[in-house]
N, C-alpha and C. Protein backbone atom coordinates (compact mmCIF):
# COMPACT_ATOMS: atom_id res chain seq x y z
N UNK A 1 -19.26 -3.19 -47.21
CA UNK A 1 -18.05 -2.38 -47.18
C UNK A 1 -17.06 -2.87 -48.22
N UNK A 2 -17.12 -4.10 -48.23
CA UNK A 2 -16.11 -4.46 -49.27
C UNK A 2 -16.32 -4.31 -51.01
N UNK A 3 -17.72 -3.73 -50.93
CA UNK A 3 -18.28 -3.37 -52.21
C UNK A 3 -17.73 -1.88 -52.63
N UNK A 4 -17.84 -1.42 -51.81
CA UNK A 4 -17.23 0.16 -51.56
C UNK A 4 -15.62 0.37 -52.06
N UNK A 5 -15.22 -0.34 -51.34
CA UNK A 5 -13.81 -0.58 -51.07
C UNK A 5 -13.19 -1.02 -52.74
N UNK A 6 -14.20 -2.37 -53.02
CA UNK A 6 -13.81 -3.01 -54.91
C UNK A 6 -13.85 -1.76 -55.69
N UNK A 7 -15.20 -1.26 -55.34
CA UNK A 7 -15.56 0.02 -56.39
C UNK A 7 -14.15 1.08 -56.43
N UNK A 8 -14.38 1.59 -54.87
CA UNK A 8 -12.93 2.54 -55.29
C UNK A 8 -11.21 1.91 -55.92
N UNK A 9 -11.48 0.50 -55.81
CA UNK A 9 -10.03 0.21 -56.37
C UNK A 9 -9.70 0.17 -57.08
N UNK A 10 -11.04 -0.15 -58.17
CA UNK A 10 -11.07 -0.05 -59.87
C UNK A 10 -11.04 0.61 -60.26
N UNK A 11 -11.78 2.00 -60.19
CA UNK A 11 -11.49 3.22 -59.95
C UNK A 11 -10.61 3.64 -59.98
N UNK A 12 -9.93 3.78 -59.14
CA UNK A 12 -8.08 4.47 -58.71
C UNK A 12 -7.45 3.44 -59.88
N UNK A 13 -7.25 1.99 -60.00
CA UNK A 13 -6.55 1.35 -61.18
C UNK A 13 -6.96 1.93 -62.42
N UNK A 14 -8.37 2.38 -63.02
CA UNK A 14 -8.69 2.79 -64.26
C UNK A 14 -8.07 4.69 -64.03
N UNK A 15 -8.17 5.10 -63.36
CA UNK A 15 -7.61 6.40 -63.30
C UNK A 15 -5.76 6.27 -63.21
N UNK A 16 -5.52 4.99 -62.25
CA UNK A 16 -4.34 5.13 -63.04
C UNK A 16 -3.35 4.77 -64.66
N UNK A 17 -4.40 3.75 -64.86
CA UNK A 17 -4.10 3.48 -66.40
C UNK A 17 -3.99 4.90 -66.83
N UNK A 18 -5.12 5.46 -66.92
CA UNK A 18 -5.28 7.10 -67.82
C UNK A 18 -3.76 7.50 -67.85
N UNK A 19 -3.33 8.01 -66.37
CA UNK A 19 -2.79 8.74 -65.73
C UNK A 19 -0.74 7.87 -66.74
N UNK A 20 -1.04 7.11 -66.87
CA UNK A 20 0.31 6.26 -67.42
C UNK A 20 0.44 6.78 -69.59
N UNK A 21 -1.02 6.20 -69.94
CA UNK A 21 -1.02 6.58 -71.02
C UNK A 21 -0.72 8.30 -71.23
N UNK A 22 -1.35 9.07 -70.09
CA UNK A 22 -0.63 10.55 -70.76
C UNK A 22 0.70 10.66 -70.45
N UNK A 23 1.20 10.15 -69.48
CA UNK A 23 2.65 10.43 -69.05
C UNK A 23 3.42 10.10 -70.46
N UNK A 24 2.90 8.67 -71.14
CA UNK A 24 3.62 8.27 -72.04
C UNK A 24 3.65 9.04 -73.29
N UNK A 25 2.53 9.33 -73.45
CA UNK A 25 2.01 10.58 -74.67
C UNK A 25 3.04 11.76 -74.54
N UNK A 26 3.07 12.13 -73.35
CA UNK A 26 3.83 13.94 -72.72
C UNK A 26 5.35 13.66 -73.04
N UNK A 27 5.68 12.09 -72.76
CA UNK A 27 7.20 11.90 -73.03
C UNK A 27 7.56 11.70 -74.23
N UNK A 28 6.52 11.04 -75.44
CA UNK A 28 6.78 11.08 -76.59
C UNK A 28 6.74 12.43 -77.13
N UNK A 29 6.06 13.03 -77.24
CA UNK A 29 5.61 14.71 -76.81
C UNK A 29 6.92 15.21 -77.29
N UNK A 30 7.46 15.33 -75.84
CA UNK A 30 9.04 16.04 -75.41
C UNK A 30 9.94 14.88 -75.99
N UNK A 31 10.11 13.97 -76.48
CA UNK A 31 11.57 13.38 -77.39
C UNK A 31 11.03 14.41 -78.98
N UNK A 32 9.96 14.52 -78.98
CA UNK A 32 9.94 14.81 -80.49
C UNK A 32 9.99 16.69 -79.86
N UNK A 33 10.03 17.60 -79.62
CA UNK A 33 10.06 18.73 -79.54
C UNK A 33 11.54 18.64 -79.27
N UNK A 34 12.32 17.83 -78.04
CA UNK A 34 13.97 18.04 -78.12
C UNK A 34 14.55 18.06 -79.65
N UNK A 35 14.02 16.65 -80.63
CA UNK A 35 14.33 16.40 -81.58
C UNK A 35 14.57 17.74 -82.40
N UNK A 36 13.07 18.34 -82.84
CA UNK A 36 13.30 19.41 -83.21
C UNK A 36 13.62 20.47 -82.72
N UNK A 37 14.13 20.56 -81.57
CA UNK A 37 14.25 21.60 -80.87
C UNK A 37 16.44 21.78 -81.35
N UNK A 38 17.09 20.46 -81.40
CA UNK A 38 18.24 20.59 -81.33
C UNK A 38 17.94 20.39 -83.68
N UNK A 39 17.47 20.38 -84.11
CA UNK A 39 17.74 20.58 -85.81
C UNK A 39 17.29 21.60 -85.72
N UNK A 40 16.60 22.22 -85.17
CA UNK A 40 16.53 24.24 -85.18
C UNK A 40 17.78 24.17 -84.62
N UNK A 41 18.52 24.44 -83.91
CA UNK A 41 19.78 24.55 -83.43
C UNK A 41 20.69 24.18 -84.40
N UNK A 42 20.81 23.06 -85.29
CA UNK A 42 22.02 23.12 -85.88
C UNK A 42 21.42 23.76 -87.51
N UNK A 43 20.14 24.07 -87.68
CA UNK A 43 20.32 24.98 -88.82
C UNK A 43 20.30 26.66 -89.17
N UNK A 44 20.06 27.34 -87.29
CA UNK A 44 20.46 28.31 -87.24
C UNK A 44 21.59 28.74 -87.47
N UNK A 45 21.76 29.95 -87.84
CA UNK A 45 22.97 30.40 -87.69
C UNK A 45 23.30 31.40 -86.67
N UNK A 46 25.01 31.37 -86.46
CA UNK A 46 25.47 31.82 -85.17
C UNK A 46 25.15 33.18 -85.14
N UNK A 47 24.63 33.89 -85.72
CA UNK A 47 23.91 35.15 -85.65
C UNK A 47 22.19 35.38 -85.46
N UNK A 48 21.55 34.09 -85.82
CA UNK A 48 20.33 33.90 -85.29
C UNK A 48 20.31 33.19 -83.50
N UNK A 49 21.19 32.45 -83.31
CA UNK A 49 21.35 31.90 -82.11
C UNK A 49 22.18 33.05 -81.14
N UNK A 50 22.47 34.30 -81.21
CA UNK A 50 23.02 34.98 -80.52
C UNK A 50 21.83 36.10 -79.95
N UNK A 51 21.48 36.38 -81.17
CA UNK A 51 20.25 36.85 -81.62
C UNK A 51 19.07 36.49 -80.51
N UNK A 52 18.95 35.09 -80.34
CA UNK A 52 17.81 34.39 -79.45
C UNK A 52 18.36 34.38 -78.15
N UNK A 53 19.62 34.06 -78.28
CA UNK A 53 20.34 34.07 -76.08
C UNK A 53 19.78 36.29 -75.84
N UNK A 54 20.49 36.55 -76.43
CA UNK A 54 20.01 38.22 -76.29
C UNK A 54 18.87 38.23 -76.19
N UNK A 55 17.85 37.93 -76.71
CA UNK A 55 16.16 38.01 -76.86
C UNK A 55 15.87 37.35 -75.08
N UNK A 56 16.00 36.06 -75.06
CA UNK A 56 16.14 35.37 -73.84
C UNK A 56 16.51 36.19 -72.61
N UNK A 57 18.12 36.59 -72.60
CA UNK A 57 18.68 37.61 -71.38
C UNK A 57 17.57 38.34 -70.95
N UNK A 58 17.05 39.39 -72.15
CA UNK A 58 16.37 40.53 -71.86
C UNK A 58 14.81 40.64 -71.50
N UNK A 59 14.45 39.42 -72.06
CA UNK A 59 13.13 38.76 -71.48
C UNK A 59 12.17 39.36 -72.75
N UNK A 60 12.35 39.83 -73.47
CA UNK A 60 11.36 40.00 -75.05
C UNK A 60 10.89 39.30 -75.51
N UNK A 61 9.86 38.87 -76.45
CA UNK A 61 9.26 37.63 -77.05
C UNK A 61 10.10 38.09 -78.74
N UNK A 62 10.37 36.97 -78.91
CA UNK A 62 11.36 36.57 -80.76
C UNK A 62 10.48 37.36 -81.50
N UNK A 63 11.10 37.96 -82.46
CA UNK A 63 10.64 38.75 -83.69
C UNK A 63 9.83 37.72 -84.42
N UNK A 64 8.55 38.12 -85.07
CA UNK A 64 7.64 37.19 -85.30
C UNK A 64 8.13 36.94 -87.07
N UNK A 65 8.99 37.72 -87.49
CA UNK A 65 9.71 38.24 -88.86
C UNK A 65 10.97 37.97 -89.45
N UNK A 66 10.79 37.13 -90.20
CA UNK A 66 12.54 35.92 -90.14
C UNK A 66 13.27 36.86 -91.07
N UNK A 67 14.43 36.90 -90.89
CA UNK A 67 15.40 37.40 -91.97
C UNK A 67 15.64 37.18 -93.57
N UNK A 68 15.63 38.03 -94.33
CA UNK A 68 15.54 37.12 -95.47
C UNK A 68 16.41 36.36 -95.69
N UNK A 69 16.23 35.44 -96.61
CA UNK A 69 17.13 34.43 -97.02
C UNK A 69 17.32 33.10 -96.14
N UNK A 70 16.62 32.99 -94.90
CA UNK A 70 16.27 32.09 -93.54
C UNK A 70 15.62 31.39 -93.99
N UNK A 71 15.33 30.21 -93.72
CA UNK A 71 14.28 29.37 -94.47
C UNK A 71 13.85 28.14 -93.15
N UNK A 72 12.89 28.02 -92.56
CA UNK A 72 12.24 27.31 -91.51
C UNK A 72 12.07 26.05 -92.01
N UNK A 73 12.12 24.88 -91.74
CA UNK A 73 11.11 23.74 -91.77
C UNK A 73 10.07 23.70 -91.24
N UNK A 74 9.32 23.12 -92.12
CA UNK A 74 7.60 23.17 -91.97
C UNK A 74 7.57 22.17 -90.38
N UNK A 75 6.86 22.64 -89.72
CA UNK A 75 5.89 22.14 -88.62
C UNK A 75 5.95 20.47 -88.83
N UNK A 76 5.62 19.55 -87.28
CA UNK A 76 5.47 17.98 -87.39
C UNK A 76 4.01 18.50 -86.83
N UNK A 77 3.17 17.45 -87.65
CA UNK A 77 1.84 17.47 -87.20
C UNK A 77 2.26 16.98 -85.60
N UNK A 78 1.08 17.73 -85.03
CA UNK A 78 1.01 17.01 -83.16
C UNK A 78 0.59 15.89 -83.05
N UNK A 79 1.15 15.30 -82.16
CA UNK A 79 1.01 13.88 -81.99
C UNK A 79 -0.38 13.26 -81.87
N UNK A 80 -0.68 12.19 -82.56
CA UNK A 80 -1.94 11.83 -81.97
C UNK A 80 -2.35 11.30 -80.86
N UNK A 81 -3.65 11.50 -80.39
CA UNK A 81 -3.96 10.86 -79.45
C UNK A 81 -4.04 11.93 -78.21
N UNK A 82 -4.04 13.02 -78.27
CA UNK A 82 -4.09 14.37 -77.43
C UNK A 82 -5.34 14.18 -76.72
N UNK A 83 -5.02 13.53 -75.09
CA UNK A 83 -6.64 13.10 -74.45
C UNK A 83 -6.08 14.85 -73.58
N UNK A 84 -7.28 14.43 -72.65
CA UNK A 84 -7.45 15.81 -71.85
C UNK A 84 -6.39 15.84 -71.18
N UNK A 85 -5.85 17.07 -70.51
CA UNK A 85 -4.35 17.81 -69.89
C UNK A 85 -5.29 17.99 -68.48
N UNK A 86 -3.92 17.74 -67.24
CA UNK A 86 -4.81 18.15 -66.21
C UNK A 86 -3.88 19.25 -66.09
């Protein structure tokens, strides 16, 4: 019984290691999406950000078609290390 018992404890400890490394991954994750989430915010303008609360209210998905003269920053590669999502 106590073989049983070792087995499942290592077990549950190696599943919780996993379970720590994604948490930590998901939180690095989300500091870097806030990051960019608030420099989209301060390089919109107050007519693109009115633009998006209205889109939001009404429940529509964003025009896939930027305005001219708008200019995006390119994409952060995704983080490495993307193990499986439960």
């Amino acid at each position: 019984m106590d073989l049983v018992k070792s087995h499942l404890m290592y077990a549950v400890r190696e599943e919780v290691e996993v379970l720590k490394e994604q948490i930590k991954e998901l939180i690095e994750k989300n500091s870097q999406l806030e990051q960019e989430n608030n420099l989209l915010k301060t390089l919109a303008s107050p007519e693109q950000l009115a633009q998006f609360q209205a889109q939001l209210q009404t429940g529509s998905p964003p025009a896939t078609s930027q305005p001219q003269g708008s200019t995006q920053p390119p994409a952060q590669p995704a983080s490495q290390g993307s193990g499986p999502t439960a």
